[in-house]
N, C-alpha and C. Protein backbone atom coordinates (compact mmCIF):
# COMPACT_ATOMS: atom_id res chain seq x y z
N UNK A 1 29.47 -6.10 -21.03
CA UNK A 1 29.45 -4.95 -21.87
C UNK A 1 30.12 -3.81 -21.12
N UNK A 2 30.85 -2.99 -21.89
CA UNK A 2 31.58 -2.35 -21.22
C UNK A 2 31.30 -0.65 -22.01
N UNK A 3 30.79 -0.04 -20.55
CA UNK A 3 30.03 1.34 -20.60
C UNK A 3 30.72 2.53 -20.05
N UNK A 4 30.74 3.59 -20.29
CA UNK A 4 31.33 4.83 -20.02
C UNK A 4 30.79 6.01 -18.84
N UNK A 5 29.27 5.60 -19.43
CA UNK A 5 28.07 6.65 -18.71
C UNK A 5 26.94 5.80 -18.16
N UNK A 6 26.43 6.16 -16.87
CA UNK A 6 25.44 5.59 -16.31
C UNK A 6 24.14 6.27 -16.59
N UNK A 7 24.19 7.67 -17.54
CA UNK A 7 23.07 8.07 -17.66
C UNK A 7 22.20 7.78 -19.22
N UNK A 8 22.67 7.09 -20.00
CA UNK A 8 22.81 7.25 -21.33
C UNK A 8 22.19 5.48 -21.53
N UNK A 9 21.38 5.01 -22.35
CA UNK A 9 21.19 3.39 -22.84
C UNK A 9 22.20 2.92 -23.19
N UNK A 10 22.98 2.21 -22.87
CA UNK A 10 24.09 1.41 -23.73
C UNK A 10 23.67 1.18 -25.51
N UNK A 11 24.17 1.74 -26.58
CA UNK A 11 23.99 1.12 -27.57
C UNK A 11 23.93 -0.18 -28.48
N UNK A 12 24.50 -0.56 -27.18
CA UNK A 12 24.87 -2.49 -27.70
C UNK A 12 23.53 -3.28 -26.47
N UNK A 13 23.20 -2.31 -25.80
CA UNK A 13 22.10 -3.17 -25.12
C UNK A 13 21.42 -4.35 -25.57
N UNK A 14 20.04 -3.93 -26.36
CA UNK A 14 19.66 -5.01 -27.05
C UNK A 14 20.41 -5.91 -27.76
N UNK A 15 21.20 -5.53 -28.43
CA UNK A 15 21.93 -6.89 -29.24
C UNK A 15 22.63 -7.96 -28.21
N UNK A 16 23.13 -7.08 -27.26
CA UNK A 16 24.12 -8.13 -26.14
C UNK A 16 23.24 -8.71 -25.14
N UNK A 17 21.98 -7.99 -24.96
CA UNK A 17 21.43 -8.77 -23.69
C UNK A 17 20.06 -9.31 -24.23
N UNK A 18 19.32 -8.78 -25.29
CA UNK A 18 17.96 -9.07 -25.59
C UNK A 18 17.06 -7.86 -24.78
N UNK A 19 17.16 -7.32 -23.77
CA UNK A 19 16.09 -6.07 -23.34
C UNK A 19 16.31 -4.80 -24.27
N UNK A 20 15.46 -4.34 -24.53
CA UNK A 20 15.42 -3.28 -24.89
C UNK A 20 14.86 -2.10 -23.99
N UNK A 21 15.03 -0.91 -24.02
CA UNK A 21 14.59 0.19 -22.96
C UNK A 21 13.14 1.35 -23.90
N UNK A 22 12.10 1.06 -23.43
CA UNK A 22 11.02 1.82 -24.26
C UNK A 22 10.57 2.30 -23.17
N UNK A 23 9.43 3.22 -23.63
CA UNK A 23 8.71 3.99 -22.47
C UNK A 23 8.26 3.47 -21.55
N UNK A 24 7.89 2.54 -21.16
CA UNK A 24 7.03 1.43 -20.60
C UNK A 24 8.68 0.61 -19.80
N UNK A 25 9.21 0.70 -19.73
CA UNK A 25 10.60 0.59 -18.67
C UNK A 25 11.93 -0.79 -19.62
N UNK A 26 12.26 -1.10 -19.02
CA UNK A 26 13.23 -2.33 -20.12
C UNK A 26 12.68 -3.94 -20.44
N UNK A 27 12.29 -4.12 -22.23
CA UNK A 27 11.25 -5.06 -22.34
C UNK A 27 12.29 -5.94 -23.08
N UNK A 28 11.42 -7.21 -23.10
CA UNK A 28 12.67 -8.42 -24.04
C UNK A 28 11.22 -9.62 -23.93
N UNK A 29 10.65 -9.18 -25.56
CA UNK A 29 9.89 -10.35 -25.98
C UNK A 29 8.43 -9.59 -25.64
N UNK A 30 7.58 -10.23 -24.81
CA UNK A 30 6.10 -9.50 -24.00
C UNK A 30 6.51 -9.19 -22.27
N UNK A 31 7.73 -9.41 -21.77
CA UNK A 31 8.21 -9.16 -20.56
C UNK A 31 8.73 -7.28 -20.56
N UNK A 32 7.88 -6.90 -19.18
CA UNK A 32 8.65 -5.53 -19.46
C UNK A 32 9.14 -4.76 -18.09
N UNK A 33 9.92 -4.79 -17.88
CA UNK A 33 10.27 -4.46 -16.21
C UNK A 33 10.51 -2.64 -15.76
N UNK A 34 9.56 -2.00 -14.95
CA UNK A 34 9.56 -0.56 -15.08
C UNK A 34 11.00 -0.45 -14.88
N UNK A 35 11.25 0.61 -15.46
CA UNK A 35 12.30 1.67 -14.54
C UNK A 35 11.94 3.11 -14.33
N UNK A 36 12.89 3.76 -13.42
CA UNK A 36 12.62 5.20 -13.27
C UNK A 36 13.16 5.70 -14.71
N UNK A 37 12.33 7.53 -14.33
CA UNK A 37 13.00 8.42 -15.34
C UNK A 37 13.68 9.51 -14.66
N UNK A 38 14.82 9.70 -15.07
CA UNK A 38 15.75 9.62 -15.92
C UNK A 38 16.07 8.72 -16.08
N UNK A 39 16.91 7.87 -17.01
CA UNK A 39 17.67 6.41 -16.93
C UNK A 39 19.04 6.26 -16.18
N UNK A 40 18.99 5.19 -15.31
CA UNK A 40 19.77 5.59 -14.63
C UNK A 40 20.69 4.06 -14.99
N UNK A 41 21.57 3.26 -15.20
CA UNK A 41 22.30 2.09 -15.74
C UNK A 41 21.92 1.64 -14.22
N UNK A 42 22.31 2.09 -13.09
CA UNK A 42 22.54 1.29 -12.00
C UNK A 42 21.13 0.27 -11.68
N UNK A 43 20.38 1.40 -12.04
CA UNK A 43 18.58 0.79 -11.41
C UNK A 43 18.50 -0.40 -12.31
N UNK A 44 18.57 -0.25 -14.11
CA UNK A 44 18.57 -1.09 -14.69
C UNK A 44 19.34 -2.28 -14.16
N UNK A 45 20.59 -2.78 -14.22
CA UNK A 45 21.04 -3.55 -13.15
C UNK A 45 20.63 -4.07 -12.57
N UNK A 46 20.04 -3.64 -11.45
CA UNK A 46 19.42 -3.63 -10.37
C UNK A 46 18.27 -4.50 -10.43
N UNK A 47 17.37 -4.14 -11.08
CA UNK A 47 15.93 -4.70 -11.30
C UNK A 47 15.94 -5.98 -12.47
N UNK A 48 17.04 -6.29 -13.48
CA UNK A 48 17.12 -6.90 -14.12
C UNK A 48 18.25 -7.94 -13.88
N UNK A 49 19.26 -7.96 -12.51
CA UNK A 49 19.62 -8.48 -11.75
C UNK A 49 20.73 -8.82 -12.53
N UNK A 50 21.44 -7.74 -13.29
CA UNK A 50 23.07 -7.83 -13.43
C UNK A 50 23.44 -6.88 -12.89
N UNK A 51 24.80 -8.11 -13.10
CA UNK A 51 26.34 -7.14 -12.05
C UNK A 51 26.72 -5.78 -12.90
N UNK A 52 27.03 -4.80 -12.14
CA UNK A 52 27.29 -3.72 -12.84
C UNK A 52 28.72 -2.92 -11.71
N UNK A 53 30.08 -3.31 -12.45
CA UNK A 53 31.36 -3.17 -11.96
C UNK A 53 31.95 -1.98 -12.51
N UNK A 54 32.18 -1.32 -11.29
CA UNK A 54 32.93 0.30 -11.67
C UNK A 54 34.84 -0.36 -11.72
N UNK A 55 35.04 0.52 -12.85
CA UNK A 55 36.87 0.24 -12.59
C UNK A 55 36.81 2.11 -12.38
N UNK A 56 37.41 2.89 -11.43
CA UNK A 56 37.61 3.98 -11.25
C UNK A 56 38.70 4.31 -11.69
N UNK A 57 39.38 3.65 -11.65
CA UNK A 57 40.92 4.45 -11.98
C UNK A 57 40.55 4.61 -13.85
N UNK A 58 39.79 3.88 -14.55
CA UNK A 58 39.28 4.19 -16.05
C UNK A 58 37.95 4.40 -16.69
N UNK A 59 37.32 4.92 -14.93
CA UNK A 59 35.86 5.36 -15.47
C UNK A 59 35.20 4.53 -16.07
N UNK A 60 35.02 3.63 -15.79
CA UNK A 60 34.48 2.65 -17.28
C UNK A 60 33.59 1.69 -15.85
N UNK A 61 32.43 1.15 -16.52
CA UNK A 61 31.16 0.05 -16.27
C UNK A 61 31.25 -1.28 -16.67
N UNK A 62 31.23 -2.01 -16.41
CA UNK A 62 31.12 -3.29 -16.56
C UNK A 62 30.01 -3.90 -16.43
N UNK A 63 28.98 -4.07 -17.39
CA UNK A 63 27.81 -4.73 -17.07
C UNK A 63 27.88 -6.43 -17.76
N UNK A 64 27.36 -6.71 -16.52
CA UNK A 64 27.68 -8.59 -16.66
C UNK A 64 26.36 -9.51 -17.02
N UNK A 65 26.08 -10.21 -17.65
CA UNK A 65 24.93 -10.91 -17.97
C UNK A 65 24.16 -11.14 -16.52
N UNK A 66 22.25 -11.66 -17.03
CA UNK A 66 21.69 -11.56 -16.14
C UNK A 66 22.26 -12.68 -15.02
N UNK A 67 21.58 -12.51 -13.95
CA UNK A 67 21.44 -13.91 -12.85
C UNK A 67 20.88 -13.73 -11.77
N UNK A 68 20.34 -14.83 -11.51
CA UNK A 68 18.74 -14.70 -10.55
C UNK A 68 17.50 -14.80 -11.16
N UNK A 69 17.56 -13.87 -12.25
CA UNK A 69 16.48 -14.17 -12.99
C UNK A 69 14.64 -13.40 -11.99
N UNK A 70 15.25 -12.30 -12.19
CA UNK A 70 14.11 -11.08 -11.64
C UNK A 70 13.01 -11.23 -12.31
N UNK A 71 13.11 -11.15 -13.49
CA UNK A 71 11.79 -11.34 -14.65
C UNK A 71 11.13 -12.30 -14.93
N UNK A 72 10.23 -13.05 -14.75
CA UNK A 72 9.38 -14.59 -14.79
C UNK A 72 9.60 -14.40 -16.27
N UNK A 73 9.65 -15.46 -17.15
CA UNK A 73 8.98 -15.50 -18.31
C UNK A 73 7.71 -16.53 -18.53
N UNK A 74 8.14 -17.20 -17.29
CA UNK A 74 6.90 -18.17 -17.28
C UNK A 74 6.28 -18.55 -15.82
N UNK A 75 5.70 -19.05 -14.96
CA UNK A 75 5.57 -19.59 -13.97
C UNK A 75 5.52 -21.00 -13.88
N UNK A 76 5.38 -21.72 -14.90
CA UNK A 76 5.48 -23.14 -14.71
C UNK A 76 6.77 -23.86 -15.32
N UNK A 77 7.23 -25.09 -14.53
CA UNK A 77 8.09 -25.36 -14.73
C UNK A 77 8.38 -26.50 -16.02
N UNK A 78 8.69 -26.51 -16.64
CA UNK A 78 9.06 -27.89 -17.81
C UNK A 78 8.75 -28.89 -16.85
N UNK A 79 8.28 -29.79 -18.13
CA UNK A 79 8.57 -31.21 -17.00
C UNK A 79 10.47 -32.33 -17.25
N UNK A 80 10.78 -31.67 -16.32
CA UNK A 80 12.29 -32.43 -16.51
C UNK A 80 12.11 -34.08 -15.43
N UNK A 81 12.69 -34.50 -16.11
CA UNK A 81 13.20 -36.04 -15.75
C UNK A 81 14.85 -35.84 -15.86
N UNK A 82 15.01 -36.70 -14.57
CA UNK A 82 16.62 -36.31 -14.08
C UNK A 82 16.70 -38.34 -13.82
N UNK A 83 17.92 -38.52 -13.66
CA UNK A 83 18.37 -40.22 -13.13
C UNK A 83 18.55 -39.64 -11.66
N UNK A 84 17.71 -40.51 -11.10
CA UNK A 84 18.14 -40.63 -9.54
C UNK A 84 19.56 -41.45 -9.63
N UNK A 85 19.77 -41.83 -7.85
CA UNK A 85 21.04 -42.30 -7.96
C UNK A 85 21.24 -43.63 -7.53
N UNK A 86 20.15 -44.43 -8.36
CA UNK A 86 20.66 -45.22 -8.95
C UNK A 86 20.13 -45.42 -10.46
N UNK A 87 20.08 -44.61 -11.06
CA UNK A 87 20.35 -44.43 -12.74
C UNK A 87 19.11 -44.27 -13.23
N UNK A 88 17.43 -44.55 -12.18
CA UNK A 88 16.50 -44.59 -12.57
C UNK A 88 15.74 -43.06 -12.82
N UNK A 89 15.00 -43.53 -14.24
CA UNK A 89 14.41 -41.76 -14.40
C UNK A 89 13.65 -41.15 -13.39
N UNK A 90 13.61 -40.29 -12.95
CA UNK A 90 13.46 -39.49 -12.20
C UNK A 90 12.37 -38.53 -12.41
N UNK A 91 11.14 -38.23 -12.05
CA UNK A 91 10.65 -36.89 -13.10
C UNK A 91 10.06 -35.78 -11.29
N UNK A 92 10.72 -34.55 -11.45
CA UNK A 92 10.12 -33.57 -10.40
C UNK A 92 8.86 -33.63 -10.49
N UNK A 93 8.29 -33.78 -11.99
CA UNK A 93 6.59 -33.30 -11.74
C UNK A 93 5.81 -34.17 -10.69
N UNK A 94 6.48 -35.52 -10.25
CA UNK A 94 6.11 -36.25 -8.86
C UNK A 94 5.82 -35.59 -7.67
N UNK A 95 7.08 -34.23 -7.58
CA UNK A 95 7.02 -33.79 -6.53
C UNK A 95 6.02 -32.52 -6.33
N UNK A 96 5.09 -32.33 -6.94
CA UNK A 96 4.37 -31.47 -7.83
C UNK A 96 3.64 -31.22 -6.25
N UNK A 97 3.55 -29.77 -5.43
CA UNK A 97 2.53 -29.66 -4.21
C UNK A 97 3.38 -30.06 -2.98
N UNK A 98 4.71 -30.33 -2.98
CA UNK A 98 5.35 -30.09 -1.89
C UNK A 98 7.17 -29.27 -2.40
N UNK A 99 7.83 -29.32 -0.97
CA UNK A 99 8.81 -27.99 -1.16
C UNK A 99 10.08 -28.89 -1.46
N UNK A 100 10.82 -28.49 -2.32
CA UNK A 100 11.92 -28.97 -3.25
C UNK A 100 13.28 -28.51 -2.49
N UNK A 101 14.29 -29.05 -2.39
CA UNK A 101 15.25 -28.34 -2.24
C UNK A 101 16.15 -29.37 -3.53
N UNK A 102 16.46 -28.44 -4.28
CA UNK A 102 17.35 -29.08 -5.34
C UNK A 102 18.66 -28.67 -5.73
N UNK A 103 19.49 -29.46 -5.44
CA UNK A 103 20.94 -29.49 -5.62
C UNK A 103 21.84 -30.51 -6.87
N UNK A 104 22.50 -29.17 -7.60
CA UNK A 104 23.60 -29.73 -8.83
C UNK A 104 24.76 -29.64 -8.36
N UNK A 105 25.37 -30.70 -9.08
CA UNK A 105 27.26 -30.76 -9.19
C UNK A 105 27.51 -30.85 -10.19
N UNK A 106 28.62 -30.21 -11.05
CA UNK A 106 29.44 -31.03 -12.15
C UNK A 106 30.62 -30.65 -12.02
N UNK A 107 31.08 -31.53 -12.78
CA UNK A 107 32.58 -31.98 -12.32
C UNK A 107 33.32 -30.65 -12.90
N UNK A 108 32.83 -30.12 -14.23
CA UNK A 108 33.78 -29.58 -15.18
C UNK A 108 33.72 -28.06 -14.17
């Protein structure tokens, strides 16, 4: 989303990202993450863990979808089943009470 002013809510906020900004700091669903007052775009960012890119030479913001994922929406995990390698199902909830290190590839 592409912004002008860091002091001001983006008007396309909610529609482009799902948070909305209420008194109670920036919410999306029953999740609500404080912010300071005044509003400041950067903090938002910040705490909601998007990129937020200055172009100076046109004044202009660049705010980039979330990642990292600051906000829990849940604490427990799905139960996913993956193919080990050799093709057999796989399910993490096995590993349920010890420490994971989990690694993806894809090709595309």
């Amino acid at each position: 989303m592409i912004v002008d002013r860091l002091d001001r809510v983006p008007s396309a906020l909610e529609q482009r990202t799902g948070w909305e900004v209420k008194p109670e700091g920036a919410c999306r669903g029953d999740v609500c993450v404080p912010l300071a007052s005044p509003f400041d775009l950067r903090e938002l960012a910040r705490r909601l863990g998007m990129e937020l890119v200055h172009d100076q030479q046109h004044g202009l913001w660049a705010l980039g979808p979330e990642s990292g994922g600051r906000a829990l929406h849940t604490a427990e995990l799905p139960d996913i089943v993956l193919p080990d390698r050799n093709g057999e199902d796989f399910s993490l909830r096995s590993l349920r009470g010890t420490k994971v290190c989990m690694i993806a590839w894809a090709s595309w």
